[in-house]
N, C-alpha and C. Protein backbone atom coordinates (compact mmCIF):
# COMPACT_ATOMS: atom_id res chain seq x y z
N UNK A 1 79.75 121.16 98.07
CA UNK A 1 80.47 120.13 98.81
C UNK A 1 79.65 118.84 98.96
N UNK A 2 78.11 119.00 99.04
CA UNK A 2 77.24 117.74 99.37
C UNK A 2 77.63 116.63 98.00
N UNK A 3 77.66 117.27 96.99
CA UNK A 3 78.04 116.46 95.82
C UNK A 3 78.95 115.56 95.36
N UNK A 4 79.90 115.73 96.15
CA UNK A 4 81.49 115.21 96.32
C UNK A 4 80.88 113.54 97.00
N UNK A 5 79.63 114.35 98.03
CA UNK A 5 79.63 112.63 98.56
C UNK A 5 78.54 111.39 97.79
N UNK A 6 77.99 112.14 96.61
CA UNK A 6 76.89 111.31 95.95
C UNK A 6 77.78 109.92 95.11
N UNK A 7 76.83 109.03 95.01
CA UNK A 7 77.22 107.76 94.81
C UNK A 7 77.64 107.43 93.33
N UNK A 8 78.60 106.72 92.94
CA UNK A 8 79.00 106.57 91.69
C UNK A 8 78.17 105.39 91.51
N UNK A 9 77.45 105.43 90.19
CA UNK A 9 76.54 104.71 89.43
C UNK A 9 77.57 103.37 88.86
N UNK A 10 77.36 102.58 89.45
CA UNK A 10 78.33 101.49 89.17
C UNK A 10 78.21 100.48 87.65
N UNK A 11 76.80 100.32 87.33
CA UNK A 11 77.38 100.39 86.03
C UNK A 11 77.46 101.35 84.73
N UNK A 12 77.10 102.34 85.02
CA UNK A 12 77.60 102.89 84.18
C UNK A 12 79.33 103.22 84.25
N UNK A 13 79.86 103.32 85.21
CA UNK A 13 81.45 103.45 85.51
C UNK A 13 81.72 101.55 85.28
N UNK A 14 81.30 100.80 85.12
CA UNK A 14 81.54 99.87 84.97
C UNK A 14 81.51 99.43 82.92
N UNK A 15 80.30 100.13 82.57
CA UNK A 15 79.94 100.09 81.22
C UNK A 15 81.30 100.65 80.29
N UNK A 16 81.38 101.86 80.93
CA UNK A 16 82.57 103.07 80.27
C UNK A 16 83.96 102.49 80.47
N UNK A 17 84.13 102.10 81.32
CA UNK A 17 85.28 101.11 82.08
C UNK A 17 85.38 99.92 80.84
N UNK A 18 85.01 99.61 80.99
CA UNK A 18 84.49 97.69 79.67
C UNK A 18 84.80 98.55 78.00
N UNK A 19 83.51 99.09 77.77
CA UNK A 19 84.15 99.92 76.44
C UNK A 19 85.39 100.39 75.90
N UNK A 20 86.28 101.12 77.03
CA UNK A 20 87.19 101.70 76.58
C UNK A 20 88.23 100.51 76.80
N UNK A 21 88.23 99.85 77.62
CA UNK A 21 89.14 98.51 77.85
C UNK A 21 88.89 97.48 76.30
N UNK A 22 87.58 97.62 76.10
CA UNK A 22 87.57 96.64 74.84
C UNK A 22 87.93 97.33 73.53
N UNK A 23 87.89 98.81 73.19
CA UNK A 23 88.37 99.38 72.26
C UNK A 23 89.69 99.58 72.09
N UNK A 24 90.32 99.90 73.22
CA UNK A 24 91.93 99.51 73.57
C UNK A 24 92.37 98.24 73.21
N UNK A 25 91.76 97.10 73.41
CA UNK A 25 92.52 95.62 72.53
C UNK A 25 92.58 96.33 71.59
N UNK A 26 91.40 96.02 71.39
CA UNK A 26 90.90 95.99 69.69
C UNK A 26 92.02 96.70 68.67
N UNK A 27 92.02 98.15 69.85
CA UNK A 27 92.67 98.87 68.11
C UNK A 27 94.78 98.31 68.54
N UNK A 28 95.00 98.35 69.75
CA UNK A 28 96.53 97.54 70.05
C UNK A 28 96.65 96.20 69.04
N UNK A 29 95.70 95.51 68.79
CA UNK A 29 95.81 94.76 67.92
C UNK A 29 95.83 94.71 66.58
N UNK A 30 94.83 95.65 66.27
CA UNK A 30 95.10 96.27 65.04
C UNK A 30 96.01 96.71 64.21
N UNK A 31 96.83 97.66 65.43
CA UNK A 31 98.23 98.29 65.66
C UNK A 31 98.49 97.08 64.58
N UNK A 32 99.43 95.91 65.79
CA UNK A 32 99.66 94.71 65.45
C UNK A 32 99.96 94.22 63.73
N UNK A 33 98.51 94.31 63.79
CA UNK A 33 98.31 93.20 62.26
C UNK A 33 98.85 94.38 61.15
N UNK A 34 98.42 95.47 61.28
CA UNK A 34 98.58 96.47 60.14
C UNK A 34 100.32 96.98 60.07
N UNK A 35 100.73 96.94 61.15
CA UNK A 35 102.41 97.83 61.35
C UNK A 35 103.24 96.62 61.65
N UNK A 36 102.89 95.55 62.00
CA UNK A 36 103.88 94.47 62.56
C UNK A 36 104.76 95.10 62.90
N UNK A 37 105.18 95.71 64.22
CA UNK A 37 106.13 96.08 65.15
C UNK A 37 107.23 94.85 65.89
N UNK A 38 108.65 95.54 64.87
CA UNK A 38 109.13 94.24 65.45
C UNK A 38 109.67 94.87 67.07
N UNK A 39 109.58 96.00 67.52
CA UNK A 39 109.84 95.91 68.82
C UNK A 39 108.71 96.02 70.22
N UNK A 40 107.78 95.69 69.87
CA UNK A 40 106.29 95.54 70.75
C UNK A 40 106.64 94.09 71.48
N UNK A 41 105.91 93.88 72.66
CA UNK A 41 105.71 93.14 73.42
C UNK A 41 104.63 92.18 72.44
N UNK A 42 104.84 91.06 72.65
CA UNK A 42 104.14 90.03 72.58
C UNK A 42 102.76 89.88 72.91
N UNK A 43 102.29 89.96 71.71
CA UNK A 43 100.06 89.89 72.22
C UNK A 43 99.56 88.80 72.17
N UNK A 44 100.55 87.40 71.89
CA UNK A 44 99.30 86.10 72.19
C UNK A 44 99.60 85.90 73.44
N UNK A 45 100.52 86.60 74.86
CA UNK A 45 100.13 85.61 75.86
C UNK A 45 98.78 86.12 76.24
N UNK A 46 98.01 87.14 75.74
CA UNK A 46 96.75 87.28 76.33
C UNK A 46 96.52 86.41 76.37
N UNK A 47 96.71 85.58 75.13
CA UNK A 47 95.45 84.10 74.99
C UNK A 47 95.67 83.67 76.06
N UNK A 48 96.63 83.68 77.46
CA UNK A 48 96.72 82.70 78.90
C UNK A 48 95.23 83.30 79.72
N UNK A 49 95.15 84.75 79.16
CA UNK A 49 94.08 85.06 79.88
C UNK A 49 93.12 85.31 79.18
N UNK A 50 92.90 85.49 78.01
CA UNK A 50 91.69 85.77 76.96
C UNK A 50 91.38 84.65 76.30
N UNK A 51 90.16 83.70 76.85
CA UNK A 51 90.28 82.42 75.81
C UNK A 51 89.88 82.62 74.58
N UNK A 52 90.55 81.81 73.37
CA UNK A 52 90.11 82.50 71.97
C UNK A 52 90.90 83.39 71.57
N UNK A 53 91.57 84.40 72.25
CA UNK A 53 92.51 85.42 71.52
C UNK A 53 93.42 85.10 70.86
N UNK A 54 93.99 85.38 69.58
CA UNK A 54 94.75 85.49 68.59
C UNK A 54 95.20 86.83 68.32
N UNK A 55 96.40 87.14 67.81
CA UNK A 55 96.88 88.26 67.00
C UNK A 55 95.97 87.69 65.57
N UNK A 56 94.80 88.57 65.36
CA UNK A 56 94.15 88.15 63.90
C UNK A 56 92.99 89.12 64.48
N UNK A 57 92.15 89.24 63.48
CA UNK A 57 91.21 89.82 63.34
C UNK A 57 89.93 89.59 63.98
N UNK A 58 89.44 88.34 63.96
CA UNK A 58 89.06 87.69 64.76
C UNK A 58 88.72 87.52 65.80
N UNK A 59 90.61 87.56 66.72
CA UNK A 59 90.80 87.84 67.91
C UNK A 59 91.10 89.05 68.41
N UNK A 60 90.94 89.88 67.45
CA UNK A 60 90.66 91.20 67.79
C UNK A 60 89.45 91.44 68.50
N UNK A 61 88.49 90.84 68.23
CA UNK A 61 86.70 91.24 68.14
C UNK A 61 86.82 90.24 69.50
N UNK A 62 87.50 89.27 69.83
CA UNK A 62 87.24 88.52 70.42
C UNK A 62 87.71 88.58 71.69
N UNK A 63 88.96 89.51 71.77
CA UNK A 63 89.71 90.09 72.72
C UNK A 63 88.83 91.23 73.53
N UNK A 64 88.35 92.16 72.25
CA UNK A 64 87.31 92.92 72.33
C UNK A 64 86.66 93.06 73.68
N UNK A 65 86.24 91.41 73.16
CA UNK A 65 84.78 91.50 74.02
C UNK A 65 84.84 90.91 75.58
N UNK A 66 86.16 89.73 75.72
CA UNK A 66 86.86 89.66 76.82
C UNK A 66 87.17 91.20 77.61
N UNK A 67 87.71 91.67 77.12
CA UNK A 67 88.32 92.86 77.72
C UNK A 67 87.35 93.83 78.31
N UNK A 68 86.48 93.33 77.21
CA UNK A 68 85.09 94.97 77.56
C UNK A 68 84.63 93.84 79.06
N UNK A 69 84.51 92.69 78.95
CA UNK A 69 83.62 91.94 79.96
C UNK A 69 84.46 92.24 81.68
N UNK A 70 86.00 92.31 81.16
CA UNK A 70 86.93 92.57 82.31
C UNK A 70 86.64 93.67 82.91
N UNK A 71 86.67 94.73 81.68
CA UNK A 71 86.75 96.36 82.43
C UNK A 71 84.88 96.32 83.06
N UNK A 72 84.25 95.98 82.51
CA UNK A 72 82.74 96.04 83.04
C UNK A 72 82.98 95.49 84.59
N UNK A 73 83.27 94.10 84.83
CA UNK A 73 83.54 93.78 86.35
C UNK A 73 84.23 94.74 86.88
N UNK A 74 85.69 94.88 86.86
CA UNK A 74 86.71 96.11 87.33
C UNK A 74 85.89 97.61 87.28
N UNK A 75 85.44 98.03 86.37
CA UNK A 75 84.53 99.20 86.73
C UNK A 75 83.66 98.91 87.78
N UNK A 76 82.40 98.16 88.01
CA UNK A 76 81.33 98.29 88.85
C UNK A 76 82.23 97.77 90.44
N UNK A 77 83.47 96.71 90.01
CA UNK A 77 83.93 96.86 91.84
C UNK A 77 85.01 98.45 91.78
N UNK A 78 85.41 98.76 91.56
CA UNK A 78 85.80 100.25 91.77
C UNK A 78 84.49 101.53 92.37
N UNK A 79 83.50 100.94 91.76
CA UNK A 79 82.66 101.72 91.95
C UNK A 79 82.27 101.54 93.20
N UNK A 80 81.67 100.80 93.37
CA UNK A 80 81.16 99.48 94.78
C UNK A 80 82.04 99.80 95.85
N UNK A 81 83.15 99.62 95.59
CA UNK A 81 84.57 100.31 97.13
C UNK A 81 84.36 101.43 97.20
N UNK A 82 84.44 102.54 96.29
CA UNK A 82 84.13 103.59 96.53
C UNK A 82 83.41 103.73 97.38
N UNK A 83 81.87 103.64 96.97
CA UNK A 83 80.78 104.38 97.43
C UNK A 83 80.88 103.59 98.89
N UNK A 84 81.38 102.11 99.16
CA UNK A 84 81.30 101.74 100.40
C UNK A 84 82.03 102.64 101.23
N UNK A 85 83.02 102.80 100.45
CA UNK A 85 84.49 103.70 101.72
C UNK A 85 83.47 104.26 101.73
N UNK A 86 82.83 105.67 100.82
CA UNK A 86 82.23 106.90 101.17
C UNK A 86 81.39 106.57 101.98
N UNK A 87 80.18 105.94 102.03
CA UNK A 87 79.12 105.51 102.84
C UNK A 87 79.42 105.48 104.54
N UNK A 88 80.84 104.89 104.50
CA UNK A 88 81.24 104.57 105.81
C UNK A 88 81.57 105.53 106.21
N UNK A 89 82.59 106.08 105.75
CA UNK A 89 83.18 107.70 106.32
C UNK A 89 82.24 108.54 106.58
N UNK A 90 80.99 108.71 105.66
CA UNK A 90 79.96 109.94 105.99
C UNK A 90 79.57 109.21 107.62
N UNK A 91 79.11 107.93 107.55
CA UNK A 91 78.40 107.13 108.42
C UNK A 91 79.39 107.06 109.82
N UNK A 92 80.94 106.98 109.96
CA UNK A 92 81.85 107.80 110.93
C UNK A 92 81.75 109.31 111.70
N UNK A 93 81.76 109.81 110.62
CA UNK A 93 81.17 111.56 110.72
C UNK A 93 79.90 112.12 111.45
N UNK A 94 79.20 111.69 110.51
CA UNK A 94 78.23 112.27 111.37
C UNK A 94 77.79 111.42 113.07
N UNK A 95 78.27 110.11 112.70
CA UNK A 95 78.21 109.39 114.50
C UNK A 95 79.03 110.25 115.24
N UNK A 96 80.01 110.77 114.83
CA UNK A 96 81.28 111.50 116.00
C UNK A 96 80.98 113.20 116.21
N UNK A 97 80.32 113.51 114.96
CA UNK A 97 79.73 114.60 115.14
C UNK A 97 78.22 114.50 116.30
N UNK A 98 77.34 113.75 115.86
CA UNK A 98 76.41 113.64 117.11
C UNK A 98 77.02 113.10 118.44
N UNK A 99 77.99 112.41 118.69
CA UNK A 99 78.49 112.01 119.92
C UNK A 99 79.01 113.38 120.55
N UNK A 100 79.66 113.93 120.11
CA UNK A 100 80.54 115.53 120.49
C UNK A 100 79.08 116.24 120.67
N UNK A 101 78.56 116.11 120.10
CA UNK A 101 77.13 117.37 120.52
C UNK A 101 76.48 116.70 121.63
N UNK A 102 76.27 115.80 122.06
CA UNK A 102 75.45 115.07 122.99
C UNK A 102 76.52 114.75 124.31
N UNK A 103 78.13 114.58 124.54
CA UNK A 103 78.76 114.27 125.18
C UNK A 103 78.24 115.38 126.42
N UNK A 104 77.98 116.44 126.37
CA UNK A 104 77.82 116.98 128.13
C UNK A 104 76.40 116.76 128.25
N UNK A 105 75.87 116.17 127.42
CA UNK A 105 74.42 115.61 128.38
C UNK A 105 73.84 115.62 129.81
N UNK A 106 74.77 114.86 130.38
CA UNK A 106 74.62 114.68 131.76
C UNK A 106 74.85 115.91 132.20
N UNK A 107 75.69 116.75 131.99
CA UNK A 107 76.25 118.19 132.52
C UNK A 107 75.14 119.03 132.99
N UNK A 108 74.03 119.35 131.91
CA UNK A 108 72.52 119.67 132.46
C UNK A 108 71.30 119.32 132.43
N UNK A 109 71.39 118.12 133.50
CA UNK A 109 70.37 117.75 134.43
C UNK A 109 70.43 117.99 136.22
């Protein structure tokens, strides 16, 4: 059970997070260029949020690396809330647990 409360390593959940976010463009785009799907959603409005992105090859690598840079931030704050919630809750707990053990104090003196 002590294990449940150990801290998530933020970048590495941030690293793994970024990778798989940037291999996901990459190969959706790929998709793209190789199958031209005429019923897929539209991949240049990334470019509103990926500067540089293109449906191309290019902007594959380039999307890539946007994306990996996104999931890297989004991983390490996922991580970061976490371990804060956890931190706090243990740090709740055990205050309410020592308050309940100490509350009849006064009782014997």
């Amino acid at each position: 059970m002590p294990l449940a409360f150990l801290p998530v390593h933020k970048l590495a959940l941030g690293l793994a997070t970024g990778l798989v976010a940037g291999a996901a463009l990459f190969l959706l785009t790929a998709y793209h260029l190789l199958l031209r799907p005429s019923h897929a959603p539209d991949l240049r409005l990334l470019a509103e949020y990926f500067h540089g992105y293109t449906v191309s090859w290019t902007g594959a690598l380039v999307g890539a690396l946007w994306a990996g840079i996104t999931g890297l931030v989004a991983g390490w704050f996922a991580a970061f809330v976490r371990n804060l919630s956890m931190a706090l809750m243990v740090f709740l707990l055990r205050t309410r647990a020592e308050l309940d053990r100490t509350a009849d104090f006064l009782d014997h003196i």
